[in-house]
Protein backbone atom coordinates (compact mmCIF):
# COMPACT_ATOMS: atom_id res chain seq x y z
CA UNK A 1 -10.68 23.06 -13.49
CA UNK A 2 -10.09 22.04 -10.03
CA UNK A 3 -6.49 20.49 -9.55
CA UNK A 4 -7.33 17.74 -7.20
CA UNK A 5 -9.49 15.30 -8.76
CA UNK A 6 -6.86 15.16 -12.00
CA UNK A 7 -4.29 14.58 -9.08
CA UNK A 8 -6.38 11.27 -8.19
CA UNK A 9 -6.44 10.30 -11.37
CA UNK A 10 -2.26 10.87 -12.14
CA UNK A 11 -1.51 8.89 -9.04
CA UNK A 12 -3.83 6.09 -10.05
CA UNK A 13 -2.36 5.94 -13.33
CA UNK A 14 0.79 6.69 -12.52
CA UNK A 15 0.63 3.53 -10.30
CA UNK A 16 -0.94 1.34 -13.07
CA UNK A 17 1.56 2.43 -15.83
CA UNK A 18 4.20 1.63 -13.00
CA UNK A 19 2.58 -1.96 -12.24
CA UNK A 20 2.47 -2.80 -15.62
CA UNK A 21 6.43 -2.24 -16.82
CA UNK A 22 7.26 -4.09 -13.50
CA UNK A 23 5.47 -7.24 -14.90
CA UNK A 24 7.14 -7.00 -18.35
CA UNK A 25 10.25 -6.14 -16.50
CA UNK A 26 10.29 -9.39 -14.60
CA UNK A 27 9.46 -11.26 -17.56
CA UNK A 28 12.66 -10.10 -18.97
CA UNK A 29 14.57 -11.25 -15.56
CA UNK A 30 15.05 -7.80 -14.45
CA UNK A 31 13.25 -7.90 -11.44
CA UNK A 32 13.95 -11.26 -9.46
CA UNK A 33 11.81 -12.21 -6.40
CA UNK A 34 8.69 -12.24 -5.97
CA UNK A 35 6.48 -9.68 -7.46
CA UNK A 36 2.97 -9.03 -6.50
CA UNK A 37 1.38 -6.49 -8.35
CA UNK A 38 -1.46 -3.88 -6.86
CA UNK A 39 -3.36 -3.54 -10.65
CA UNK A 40 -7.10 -3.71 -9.47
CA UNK A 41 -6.52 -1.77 -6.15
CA UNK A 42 -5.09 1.72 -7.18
CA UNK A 43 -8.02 3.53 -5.46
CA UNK A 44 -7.68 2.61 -1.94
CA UNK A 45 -3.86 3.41 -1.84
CA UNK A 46 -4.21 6.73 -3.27
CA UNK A 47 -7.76 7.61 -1.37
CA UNK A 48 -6.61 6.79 1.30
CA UNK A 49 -2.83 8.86 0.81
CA UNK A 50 -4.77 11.36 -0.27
CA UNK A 51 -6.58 12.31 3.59
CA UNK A 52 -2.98 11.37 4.94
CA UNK A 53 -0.82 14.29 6.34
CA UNK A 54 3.12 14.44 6.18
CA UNK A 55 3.08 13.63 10.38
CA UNK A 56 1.21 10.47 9.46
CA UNK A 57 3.17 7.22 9.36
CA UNK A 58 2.13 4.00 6.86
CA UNK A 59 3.06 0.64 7.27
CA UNK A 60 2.20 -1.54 4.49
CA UNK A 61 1.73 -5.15 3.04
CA UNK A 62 4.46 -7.08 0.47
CA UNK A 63 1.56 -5.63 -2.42
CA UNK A 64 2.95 -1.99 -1.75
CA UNK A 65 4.70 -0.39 -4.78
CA UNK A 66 0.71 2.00 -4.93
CA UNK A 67 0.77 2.77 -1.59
CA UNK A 68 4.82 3.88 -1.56
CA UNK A 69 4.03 6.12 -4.96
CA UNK A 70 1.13 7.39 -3.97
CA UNK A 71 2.88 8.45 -0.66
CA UNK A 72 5.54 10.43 -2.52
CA UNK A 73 8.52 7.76 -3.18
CA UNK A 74 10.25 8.62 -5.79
CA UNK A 75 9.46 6.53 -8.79
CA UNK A 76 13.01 6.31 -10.20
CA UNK A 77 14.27 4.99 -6.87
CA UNK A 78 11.26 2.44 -6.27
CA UNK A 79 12.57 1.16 -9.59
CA UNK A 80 15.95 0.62 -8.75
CA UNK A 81 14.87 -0.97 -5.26
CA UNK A 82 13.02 -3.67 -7.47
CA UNK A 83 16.22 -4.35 -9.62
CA UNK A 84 18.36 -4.30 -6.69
CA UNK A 85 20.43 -1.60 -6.97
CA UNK A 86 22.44 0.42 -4.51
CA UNK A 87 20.48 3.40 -6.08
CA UNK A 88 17.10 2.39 -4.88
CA UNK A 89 15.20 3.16 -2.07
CA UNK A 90 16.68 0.80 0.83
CA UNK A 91 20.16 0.58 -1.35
CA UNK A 92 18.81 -2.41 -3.21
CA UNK A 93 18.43 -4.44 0.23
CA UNK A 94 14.38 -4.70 0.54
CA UNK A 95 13.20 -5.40 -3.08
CA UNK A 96 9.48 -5.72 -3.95
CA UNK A 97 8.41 -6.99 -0.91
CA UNK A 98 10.08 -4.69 1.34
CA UNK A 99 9.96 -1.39 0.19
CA UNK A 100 11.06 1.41 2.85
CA UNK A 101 11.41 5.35 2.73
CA UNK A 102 12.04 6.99 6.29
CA UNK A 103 11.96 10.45 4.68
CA UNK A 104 8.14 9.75 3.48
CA UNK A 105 7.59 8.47 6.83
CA UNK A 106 6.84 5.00 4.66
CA UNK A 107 8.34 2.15 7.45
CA UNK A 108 8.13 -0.40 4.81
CA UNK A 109 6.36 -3.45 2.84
CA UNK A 110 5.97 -6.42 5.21
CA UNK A 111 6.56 -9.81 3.95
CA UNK A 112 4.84 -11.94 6.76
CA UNK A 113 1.39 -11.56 6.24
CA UNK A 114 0.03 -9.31 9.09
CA UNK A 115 3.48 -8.59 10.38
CA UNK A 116 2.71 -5.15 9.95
CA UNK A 117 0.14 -4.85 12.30
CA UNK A 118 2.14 -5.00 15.91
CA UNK A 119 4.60 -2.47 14.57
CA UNK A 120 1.68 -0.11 13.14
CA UNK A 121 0.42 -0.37 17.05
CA UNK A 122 3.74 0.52 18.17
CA UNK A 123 4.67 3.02 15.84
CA UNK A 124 1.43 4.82 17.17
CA UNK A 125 1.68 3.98 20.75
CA UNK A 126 5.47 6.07 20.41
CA UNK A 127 3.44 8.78 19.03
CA UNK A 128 0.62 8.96 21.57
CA UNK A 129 3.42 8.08 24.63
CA UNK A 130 5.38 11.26 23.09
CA UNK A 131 2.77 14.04 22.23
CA UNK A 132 3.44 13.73 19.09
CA UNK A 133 0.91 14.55 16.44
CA UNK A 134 0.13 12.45 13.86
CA UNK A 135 -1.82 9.35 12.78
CA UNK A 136 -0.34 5.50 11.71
CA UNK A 137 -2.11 4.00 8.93
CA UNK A 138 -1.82 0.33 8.93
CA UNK A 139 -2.54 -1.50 5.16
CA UNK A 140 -3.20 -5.19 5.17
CA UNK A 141 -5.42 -7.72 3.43
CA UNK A 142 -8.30 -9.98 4.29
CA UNK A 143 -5.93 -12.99 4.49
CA UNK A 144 -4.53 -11.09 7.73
CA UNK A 145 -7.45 -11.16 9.42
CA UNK A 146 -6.50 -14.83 10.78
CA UNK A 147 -3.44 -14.19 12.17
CA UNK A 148 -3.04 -13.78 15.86
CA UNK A 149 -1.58 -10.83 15.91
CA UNK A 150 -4.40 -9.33 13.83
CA UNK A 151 -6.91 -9.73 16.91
CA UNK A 152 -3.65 -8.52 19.60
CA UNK A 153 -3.17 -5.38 17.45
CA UNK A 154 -6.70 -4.36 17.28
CA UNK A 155 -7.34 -5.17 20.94
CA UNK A 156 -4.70 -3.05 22.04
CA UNK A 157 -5.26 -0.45 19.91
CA UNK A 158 -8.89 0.25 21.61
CA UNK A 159 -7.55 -0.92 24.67
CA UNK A 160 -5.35 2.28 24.51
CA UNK A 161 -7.24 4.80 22.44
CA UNK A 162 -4.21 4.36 20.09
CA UNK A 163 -4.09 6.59 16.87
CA UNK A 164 -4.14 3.97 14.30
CA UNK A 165 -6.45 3.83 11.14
CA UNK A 166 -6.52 0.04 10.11
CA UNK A 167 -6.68 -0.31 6.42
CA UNK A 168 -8.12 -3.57 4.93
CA UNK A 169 -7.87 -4.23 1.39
CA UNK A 170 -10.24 -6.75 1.02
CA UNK A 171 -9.25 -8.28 -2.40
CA UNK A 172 -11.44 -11.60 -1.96
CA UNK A 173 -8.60 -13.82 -1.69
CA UNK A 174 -5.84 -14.81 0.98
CA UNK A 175 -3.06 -15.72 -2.01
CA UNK A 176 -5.46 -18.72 -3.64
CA UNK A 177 -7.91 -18.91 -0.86
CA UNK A 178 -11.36 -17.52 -1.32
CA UNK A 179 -12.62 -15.38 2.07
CA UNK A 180 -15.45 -17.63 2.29
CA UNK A 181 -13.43 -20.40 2.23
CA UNK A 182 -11.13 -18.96 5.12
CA UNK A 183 -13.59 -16.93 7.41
CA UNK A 184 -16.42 -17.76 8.59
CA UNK A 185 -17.83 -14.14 8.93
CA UNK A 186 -17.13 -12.20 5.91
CA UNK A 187 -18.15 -9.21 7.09
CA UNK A 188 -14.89 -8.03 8.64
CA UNK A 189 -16.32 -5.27 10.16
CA UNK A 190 -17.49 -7.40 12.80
CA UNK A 191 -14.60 -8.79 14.39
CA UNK A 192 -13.10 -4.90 15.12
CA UNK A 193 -16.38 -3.46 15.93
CA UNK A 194 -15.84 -6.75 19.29
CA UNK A 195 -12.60 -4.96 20.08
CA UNK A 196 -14.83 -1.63 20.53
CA UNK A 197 -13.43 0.00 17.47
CA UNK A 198 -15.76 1.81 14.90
CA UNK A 199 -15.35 0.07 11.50
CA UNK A 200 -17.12 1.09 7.99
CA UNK A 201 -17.25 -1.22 4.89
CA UNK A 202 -16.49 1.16 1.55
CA UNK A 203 -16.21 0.49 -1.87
CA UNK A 204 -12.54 0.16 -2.88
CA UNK A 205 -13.43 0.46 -6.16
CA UNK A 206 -14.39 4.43 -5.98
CA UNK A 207 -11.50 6.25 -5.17
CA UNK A 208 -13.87 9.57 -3.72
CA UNK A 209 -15.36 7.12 -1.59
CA UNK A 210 -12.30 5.64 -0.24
CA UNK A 211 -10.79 9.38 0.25
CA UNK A 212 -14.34 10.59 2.32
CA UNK A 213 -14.01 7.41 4.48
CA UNK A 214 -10.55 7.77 5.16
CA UNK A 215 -11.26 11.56 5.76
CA UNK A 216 -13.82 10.92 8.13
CA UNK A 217 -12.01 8.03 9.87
CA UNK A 218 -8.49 10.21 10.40
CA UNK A 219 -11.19 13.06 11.98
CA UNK A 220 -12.51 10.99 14.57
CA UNK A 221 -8.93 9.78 15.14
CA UNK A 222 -7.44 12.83 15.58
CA UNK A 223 -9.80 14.27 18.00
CA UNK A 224 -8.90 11.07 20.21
CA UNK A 225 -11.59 9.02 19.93
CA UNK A 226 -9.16 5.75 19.50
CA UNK A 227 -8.68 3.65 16.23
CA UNK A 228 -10.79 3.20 12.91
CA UNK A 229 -11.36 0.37 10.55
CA UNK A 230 -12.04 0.68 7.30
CA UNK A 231 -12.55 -2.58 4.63
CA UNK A 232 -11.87 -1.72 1.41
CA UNK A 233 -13.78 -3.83 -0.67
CA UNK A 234 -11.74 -4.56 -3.68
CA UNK A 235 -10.28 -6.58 -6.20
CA UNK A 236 -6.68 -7.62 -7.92
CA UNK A 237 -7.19 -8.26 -11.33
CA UNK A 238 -3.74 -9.95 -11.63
CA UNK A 239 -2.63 -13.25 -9.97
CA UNK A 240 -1.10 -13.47 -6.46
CA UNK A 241 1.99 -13.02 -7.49
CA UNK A 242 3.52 -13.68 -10.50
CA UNK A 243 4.44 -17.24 -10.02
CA UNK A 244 0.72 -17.85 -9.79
CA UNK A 245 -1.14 -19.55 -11.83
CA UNK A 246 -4.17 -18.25 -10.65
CA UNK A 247 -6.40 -21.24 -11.71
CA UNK A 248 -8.74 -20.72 -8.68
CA UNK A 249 -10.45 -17.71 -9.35
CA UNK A 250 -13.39 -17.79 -11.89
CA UNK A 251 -12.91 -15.77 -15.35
CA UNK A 252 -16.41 -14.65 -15.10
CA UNK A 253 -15.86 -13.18 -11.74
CA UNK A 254 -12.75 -11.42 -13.15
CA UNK A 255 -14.65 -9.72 -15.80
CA UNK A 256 -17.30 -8.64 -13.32
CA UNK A 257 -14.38 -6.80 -11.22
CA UNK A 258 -12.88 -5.21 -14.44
CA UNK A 259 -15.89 -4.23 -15.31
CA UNK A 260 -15.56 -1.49 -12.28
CA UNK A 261 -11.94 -0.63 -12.81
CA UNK A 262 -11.22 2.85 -10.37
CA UNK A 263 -9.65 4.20 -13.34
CA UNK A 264 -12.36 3.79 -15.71
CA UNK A 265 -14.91 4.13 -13.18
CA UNK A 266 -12.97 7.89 -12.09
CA UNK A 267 -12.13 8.92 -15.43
CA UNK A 268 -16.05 8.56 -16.95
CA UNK A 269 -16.45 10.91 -13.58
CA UNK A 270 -14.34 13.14 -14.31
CA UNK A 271 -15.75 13.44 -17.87
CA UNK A 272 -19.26 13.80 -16.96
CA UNK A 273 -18.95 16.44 -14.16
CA UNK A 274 -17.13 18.41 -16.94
CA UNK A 275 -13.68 18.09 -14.90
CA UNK A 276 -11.42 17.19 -17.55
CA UNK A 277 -11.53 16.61 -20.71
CA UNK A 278 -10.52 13.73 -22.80
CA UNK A 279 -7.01 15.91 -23.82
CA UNK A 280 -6.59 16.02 -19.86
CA UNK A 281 -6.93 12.08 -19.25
CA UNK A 282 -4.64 11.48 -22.61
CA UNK A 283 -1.69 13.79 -20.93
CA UNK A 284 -1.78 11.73 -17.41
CA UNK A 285 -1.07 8.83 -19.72
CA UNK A 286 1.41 9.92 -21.58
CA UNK A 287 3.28 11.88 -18.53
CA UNK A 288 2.91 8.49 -16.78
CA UNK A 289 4.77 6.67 -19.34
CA UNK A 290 7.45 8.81 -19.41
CA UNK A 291 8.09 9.49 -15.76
CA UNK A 292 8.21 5.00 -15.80
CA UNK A 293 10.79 5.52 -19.01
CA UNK A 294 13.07 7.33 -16.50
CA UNK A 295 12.80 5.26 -13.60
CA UNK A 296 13.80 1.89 -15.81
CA UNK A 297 16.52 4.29 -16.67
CA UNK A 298 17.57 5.50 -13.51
CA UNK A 299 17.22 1.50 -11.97
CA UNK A 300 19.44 0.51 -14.73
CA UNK A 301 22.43 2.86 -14.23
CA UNK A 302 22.49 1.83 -10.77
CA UNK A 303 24.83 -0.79 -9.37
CA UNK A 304 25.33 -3.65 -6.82
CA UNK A 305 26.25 -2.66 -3.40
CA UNK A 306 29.41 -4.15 -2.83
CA UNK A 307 30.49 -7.21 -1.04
CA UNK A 308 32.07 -5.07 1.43
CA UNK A 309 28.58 -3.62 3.00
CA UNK A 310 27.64 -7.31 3.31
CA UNK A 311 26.96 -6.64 7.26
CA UNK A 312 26.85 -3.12 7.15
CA UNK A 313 23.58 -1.65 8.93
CA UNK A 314 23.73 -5.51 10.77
CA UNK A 315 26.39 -5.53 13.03
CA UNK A 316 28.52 -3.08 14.61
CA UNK A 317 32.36 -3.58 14.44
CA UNK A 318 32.56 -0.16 17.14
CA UNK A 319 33.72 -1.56 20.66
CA UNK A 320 32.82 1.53 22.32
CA UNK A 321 29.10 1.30 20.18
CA UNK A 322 29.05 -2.15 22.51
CA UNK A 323 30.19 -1.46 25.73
CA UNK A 324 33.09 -3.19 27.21
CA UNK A 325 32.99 -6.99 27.24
């Protein structure tokens, strides 16, 4: 039994079972914020981790709690960041929408939709200006692809053969707005493809097909032949965010997406190319579960930072750190 097609599977799940407590965590006040939850999406965060090196650097969207476990974060800690506890991640300082790990070379969740996108270009124009080897993977949705600094970031990423992969999850909507509604060309391939970048549309839903596009996109990168785009075509089966009432999406067109849910859709795979078997797919579940027991666990022994770090990492009380006045 090859190892690395059940690993696709345990970090999809692994993800979903994650997702899922969240939402019945937040329901119980535990998690404050916002929450929006990546249920629907698991396959393009973890194909896409999955052709990623340790060099590489991700930035990410405010939907990022896949991408940063799927990246390596540890689970328990991305808990405790979502409760706000000293003992998570970014000490309890980023929450949902901001989740950070330098030592996974993870630069964060984004809150301003398409914010990520400059500092992705940046991030790989350091790299480039350095020698330094590796590739920045930039994760944002369709919604993005009308801000400014969308069309910038992608112009001077070809401008400068930049190594940057740009990752759009194309979910359908931008928060309650359809992308037909928003965009007049829905094929976002097109507007990257202007910028002289060479941009693939891939099913988001089929997490060996987001993997071999990534693959080959992070190839052609790395032999310096400038940027990629890939659109992930995709789906959230959730709301928004979990204030949403999501009374703008049809329930039909819901049921159509679930209907191709990456982890059924990976697991009847795995099943009828003979590897796993249904024992295999029963003890992801169950190890999933219980690796999200201990991270509610972990979150909840954690405390508060104290008052005392209020401007700690924000200012600097060191004179000499200054310079004289």
């Amino acid at each position: 039994m090859t190892p690395e097609p059940l690993e696709r599977m345990r970090q999809m799940v692994r993800i979903r079972r994650f997702e899922e407590r969240c939402a019945e965590l937040y329901s119980q006040t535990k998690i404050r914020g916002f929450l929006h939850l990546y249920i629907g999406e698991e396959a393009v965060g973890v194909g896409v981790m999955g052709a990623l090196t340790d060099d590489d650097q991700i930035v990410a969207t405010y939907r990022e709690h896949g991408h940063a476990l799927a990246r390596g974060v540890d689970a328990g800690a991305l808990m405790a960041e979502m409760f706000g506890r000293s003992n998570g991640c970014a000490r309890g300082r980023g929450g949902s929408m901001h989740i950070a790990d330098v030592s996974r070379r993870f630069w964060g969740g984004f809150a301003i939709v398409g914010g990520g996108l400059p500092i992705a270009v940046g991030l790989a124009l350091a790299d480039k200006t350095l020698g330094r080897a590796g590739v920045t993977a930039c994760f944002f949705g369709d919604g993005a692809t009308e801000e400014g600094a969308y069309h910038e970031a992608l112009n001077l990423a070809s401008l400068w053969k930049l190594p940057v992969l740009f990752v759009c999850e194309n979910n359908q909507y931008a928060m309650g707005t359809a992308l037909s509604a928003h965009a007049a060309d829905t094929e976002l391939t097109h507007e990257p493809r202007a910028h002289g970048i060479v941009a693939e549309r891939v099913d988001g839903m089929d997490v060996v097909a987001v993997e071999q596009a990534a693959t080959r996109a992070l190839e052609a990168i790395r032999r310096g032949d400038g940027p990629r785009f890939l659109e992930f075509m995709t789906y959230r089966f959730r709301a928004h965010s979990m204030y949403d009432a999501d009374k703008y999406r049809d329930k039909t067109e819901i049921a159509r997406w679930k209907a191709r849910d990456p982890l059924a859709l990976y697991a009847e795979y795995l099943l009828a190319e003979g590897l796993a078997a249904r024992a295999d797919l029963d003890a992801i579940d169950a190890a999933a579960m219980a690796e999200v027991d201990a991270a509610v666990a972990f979150a909840e022994q954690g405390g508060l930072e104290p008052i005392e770090d209020l401007t700690k990492d924000v200012y600097t009380h060191d004179v000499s750190a200054r310079g004289a006045p």
